[in-house]
C-alpha atoms as a PDB file:
ATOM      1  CA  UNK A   1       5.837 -10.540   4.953  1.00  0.00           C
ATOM      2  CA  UNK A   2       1.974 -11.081   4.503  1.00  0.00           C
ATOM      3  CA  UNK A   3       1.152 -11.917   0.725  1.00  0.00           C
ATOM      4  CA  UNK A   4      -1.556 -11.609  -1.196  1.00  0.00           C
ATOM      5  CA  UNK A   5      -2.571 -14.958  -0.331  1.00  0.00           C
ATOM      6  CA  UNK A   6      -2.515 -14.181   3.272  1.00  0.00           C
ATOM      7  CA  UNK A   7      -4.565 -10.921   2.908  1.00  0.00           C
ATOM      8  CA  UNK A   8      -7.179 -12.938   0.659  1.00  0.00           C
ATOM      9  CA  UNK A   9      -7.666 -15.513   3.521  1.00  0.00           C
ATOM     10  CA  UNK A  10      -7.753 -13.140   5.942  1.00  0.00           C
ATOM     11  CA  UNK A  11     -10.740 -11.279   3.954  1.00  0.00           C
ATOM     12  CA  UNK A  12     -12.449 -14.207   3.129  1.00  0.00           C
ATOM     13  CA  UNK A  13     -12.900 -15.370   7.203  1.00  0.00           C
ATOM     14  CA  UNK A  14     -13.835 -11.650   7.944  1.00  0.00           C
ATOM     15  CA  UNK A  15     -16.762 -12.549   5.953  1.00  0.00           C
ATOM     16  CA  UNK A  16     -18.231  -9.945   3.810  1.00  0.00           C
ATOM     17  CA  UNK A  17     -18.785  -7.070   7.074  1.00  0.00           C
ATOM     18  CA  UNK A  18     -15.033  -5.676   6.680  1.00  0.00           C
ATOM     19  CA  UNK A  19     -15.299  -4.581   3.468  1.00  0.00           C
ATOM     20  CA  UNK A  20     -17.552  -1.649   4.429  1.00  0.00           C
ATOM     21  CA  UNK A  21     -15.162   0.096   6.361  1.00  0.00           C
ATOM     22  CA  UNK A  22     -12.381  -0.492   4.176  1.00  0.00           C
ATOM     23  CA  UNK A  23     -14.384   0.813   1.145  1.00  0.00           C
ATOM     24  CA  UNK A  24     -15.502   3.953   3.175  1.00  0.00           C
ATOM     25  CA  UNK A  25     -11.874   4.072   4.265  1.00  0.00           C
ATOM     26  CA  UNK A  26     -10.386   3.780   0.678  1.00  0.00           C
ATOM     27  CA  UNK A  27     -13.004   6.113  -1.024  1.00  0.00           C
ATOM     28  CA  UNK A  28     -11.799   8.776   2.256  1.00  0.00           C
ATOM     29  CA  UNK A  29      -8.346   8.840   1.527  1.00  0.00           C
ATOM     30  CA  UNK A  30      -8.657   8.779  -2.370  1.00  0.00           C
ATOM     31  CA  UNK A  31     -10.456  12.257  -2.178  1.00  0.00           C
ATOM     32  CA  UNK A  32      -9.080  13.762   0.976  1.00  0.00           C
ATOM     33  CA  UNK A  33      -6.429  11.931   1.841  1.00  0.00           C
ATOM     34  CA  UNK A  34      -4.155  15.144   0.437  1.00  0.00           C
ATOM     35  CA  UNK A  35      -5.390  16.838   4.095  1.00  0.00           C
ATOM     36  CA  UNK A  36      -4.509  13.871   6.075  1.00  0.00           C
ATOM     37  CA  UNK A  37      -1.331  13.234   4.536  1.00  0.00           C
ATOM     38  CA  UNK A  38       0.947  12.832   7.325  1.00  0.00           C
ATOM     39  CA  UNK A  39      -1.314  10.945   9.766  1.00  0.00           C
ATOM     40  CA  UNK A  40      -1.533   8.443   6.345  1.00  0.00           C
ATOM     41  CA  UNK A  41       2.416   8.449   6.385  1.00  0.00           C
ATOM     42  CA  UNK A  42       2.481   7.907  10.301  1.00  0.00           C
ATOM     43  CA  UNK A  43      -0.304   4.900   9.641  1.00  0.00           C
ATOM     44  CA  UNK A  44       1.807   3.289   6.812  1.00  0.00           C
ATOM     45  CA  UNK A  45       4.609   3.293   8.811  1.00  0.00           C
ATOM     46  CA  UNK A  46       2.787   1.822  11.555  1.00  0.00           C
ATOM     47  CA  UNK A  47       1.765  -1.230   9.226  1.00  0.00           C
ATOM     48  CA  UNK A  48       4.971  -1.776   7.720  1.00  0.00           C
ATOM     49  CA  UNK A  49       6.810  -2.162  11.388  1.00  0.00           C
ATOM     50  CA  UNK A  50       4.146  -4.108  12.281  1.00  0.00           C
ATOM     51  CA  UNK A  51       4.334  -6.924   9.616  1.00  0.00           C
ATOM     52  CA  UNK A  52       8.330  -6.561   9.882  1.00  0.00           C
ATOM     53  CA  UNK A  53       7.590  -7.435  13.660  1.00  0.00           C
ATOM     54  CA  UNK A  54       5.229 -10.268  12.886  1.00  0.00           C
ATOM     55  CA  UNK A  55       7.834 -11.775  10.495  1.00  0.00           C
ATOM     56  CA  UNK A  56      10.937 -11.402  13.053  1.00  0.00           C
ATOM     57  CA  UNK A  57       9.456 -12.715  16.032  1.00  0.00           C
ATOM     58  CA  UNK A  58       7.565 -15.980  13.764  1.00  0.00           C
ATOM     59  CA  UNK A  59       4.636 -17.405  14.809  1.00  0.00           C
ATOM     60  CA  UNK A  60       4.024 -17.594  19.164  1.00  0.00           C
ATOM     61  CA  UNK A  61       1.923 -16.878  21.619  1.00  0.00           C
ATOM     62  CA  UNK A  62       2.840 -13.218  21.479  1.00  0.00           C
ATOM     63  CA  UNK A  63       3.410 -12.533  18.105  1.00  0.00           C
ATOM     64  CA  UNK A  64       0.533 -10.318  17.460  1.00  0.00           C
ATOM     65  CA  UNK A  65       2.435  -7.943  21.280  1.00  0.00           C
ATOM     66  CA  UNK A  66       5.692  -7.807  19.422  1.00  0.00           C
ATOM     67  CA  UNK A  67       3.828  -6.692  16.104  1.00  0.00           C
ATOM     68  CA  UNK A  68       1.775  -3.862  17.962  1.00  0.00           C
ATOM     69  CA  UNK A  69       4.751  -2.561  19.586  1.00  0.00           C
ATOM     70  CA  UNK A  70       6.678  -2.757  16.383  1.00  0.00           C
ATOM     71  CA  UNK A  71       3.844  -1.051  14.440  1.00  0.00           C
ATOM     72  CA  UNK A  72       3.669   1.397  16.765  1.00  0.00           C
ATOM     73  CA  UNK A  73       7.895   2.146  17.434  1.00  0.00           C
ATOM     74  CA  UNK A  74       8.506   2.716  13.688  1.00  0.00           C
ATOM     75  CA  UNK A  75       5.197   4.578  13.079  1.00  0.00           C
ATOM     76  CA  UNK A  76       5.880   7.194  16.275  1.00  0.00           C
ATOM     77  CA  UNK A  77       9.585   7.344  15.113  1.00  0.00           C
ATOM     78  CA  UNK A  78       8.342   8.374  11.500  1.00  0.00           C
ATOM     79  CA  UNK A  79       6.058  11.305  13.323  1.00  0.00           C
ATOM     80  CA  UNK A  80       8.677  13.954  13.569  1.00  0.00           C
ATOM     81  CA  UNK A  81      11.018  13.542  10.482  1.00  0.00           C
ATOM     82  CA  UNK A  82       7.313  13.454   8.374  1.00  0.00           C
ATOM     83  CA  UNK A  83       8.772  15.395   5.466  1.00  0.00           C
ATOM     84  CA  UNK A  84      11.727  12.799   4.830  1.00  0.00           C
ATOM     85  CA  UNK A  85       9.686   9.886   6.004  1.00  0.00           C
ATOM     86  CA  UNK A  86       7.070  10.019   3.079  1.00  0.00           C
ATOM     87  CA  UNK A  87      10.413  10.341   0.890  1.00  0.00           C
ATOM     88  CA  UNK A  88      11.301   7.112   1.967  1.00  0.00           C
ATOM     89  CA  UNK A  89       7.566   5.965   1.662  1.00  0.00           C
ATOM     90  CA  UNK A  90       7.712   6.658  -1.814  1.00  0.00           C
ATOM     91  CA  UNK A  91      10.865   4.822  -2.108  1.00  0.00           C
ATOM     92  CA  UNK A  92       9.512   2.119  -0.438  1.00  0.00           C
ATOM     93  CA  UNK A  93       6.309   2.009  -3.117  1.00  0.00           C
ATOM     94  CA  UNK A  94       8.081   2.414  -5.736  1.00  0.00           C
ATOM     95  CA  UNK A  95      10.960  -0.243  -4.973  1.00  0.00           C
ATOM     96  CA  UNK A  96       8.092  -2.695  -4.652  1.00  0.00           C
ATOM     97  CA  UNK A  97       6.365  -2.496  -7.211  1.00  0.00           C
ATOM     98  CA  UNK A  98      10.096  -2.835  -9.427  1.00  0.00           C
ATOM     99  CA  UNK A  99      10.618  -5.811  -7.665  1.00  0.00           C
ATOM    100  CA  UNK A 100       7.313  -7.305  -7.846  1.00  0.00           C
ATOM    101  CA  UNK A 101       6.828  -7.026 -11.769  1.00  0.00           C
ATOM    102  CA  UNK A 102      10.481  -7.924 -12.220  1.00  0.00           C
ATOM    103  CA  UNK A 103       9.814 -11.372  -9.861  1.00  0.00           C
ATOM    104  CA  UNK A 104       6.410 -12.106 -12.175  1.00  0.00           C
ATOM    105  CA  UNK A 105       9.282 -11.900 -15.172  1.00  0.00           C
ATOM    106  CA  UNK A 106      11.437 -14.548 -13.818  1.00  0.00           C
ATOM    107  CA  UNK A 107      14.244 -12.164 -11.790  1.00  0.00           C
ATOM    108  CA  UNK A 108      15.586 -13.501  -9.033  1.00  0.00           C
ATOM    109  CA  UNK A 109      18.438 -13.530  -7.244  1.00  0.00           C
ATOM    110  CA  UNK A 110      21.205 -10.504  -6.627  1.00  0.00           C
ATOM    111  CA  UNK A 111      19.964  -9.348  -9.649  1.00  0.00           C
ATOM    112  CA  UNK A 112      16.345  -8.456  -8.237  1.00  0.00           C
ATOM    113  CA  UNK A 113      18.026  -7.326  -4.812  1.00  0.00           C
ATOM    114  CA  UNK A 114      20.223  -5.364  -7.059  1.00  0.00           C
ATOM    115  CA  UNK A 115      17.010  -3.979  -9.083  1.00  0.00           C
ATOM    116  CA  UNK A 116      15.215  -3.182  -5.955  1.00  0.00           C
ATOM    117  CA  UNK A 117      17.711  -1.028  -3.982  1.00  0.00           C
ATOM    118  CA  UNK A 118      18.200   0.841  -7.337  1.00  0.00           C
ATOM    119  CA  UNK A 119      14.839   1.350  -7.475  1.00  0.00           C
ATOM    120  CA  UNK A 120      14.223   2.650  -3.627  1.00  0.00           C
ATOM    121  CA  UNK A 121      17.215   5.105  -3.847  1.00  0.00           C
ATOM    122  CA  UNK A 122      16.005   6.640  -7.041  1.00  0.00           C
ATOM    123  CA  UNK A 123      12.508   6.183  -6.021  1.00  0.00           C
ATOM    124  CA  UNK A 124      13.527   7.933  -2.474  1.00  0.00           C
ATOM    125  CA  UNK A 125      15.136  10.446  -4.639  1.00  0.00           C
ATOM    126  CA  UNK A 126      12.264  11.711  -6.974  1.00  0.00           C
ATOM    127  CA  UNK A 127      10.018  12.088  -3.984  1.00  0.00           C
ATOM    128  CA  UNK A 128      12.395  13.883  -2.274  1.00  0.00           C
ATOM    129  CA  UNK A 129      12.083  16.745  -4.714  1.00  0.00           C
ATOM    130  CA  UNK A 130       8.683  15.807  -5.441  1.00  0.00           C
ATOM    131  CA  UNK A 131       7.065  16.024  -2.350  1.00  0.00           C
ATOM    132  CA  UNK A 132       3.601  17.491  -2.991  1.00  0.00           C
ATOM    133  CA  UNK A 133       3.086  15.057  -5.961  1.00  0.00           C
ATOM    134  CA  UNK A 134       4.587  12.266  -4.337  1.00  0.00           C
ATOM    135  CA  UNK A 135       2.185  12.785  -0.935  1.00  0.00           C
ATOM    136  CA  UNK A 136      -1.397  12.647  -3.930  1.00  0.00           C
ATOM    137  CA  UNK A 137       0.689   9.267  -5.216  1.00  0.00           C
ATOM    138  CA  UNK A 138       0.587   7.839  -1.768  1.00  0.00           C
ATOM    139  CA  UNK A 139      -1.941   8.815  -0.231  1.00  0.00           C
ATOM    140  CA  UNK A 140      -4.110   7.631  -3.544  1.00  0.00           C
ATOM    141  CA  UNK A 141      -2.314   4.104  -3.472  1.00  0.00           C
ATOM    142  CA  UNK A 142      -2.947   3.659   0.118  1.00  0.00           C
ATOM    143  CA  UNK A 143      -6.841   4.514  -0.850  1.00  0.00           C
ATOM    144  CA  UNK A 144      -6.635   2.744  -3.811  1.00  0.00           C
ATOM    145  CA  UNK A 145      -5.623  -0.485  -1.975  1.00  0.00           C
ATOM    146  CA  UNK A 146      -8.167  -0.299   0.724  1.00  0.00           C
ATOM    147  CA  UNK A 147     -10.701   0.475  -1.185  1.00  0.00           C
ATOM    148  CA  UNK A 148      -9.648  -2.941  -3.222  1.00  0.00           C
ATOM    149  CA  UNK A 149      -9.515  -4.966  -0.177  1.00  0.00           C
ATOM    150  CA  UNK A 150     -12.885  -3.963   0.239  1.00  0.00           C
ATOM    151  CA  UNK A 151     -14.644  -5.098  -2.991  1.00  0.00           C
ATOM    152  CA  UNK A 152     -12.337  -7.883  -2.374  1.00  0.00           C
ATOM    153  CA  UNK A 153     -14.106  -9.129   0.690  1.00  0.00           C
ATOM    154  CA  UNK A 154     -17.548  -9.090  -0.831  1.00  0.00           C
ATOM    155  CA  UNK A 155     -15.846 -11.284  -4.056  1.00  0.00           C
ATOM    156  CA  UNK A 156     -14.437 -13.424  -2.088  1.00  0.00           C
ATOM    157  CA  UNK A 157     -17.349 -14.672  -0.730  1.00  0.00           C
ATOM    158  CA  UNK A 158     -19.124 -14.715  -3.925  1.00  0.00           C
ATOM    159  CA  UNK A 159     -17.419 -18.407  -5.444  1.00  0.00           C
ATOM    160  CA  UNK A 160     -18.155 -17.539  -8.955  1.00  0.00           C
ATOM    161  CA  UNK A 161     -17.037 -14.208  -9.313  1.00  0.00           C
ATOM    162  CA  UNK A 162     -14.367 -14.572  -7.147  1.00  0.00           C
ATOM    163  CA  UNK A 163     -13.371 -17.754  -9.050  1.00  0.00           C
ATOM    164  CA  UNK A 164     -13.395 -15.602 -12.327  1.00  0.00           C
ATOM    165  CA  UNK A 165     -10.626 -12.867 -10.773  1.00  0.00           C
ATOM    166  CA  UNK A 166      -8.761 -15.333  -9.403  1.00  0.00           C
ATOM    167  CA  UNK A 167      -8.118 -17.392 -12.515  1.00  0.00           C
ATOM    168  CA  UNK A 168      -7.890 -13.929 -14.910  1.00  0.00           C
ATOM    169  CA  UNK A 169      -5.144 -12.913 -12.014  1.00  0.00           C
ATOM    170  CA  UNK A 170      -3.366 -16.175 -12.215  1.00  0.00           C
ATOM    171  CA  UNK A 171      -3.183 -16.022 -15.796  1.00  0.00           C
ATOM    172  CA  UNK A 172      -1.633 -12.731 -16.251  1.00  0.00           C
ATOM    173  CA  UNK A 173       0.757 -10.921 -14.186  1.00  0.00           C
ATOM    174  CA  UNK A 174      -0.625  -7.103 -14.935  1.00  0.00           C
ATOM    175  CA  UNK A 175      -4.319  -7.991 -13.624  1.00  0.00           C
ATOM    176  CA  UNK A 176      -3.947  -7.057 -10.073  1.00  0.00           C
ATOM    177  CA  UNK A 177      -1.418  -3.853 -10.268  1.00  0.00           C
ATOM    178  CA  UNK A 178      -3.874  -3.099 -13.172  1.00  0.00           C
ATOM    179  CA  UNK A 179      -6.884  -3.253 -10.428  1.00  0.00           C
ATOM    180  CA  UNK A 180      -4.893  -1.040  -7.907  1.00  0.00           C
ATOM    181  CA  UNK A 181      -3.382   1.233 -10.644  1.00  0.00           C
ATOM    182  CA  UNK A 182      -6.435   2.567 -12.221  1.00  0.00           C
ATOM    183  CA  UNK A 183      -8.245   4.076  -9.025  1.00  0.00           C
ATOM    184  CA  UNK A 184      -4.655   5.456  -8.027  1.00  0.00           C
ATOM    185  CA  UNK A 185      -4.273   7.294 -11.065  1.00  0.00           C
ATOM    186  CA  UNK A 186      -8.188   8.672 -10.753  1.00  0.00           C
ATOM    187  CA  UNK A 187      -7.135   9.456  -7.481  1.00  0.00           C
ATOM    188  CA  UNK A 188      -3.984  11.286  -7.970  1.00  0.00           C
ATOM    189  CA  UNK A 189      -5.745  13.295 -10.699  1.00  0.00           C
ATOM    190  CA  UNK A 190      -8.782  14.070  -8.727  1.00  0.00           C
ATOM    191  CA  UNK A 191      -6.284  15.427  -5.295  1.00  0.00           C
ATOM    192  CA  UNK A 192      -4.010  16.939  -8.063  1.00  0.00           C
ATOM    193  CA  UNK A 193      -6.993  19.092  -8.950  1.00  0.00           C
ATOM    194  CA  UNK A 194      -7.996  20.174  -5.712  1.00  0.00           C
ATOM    195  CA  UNK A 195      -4.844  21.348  -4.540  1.00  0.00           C
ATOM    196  CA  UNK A 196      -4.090  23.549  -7.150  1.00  0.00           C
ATOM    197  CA  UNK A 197      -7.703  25.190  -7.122  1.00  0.00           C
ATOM    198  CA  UNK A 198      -7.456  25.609  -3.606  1.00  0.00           C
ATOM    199  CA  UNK A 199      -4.089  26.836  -4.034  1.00  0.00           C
ATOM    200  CA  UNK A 200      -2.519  24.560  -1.144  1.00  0.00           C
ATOM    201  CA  UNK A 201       1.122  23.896  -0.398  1.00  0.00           C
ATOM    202  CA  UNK A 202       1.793  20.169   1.005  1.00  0.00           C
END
């Protein structure tokens, strides 16, 4: 799967001119991605087969073919059953982030697997009943995270400041779920708002 490394170097030899579009992308979804929500789903979908892809097939001379057609497979097959795909979105989310903060702690092992598919079903479970709150959650996250990426490829190419993240990151776990975290919960908040004065049913 791509890490955070991977993402970092891939902003960093974009230079700084894909961080515009990912900023006006992030900014988009974190106050309207509540009317977009199941083209979001369809997208995230679309990412996740794709990196799944990428990671089966390994590095080749095709690999980017068999991650395209992956991406777009699971991210058509997710079109139809929308309402129980962003369920298992939120599952998804939510199982990774567990697993994530319990791997900075020192789990590993059957214990994090363990941890992690406890954390999807229950995860897939709340969302499940909690659709309409679960869809502002998402759809906020997946703005919150571009919008990241974007500042992230102008610090990158700034060596102090990007120096100073980095080492604040590598010295404490909570720095970069804190960073996505905050403009999620703004978001959520914000779409929260706007749904109930419009009076909208997701």
């Amino acid at each position: 799967m791509i890490s955070l490394d991977d993402w970092l170097l891939y902003l960093k030899q974009s230079q700084s001119a894909v961080g515009f579009p990912l900023v006006i992308g992030g900014l988009g979804l974190m106050l309207f991605g509540w009317r977009m929500w199941k083209v979001c789903v369809m997208l995230s979908y679309a990412l996740l087969g794709a990196a799944l892809g990428a990671r089966i097939v390994g590095p080749c001379d095709n690999q980017w073919l068999y991650a395209l057609a992956a991406g777009a497979g699971l991210g058509l097959a997710s079109y139809w059953p929308v309402n129980y795909a962003v369920s298992g979105l939120g599952g998804l989310i939510g199982a990774a982030m567990v697993t994530h903060s319990l791997a900075n702690l020192g789990v590993s092992g059957t214990a994090l697997l363990a941890s992690g598919g406890a954390a999807f079903i229950g995860c897939t479970a709340f969302a499940f009943l909690n659709r309409q709150h679960v869809v502002i959650v998402v759809t906020a996250f997946l703005g919150a995270a571009l919008l990241v990426s974007g500042l992230a490829a102008w610090v990158v190419n700034l060596p102090g400041l990007y120096g100073t993240v980095r080492a604040m990151a590598a010295g404490s776990a909570i720095v970069i779920p804190f960073i996505v975290v905050v403009p999620t919960v703004m978001s959520s908040f914000y779409q929260l708002a706007e749904v109930r004065r419009l009076h909208v049913d997701l």
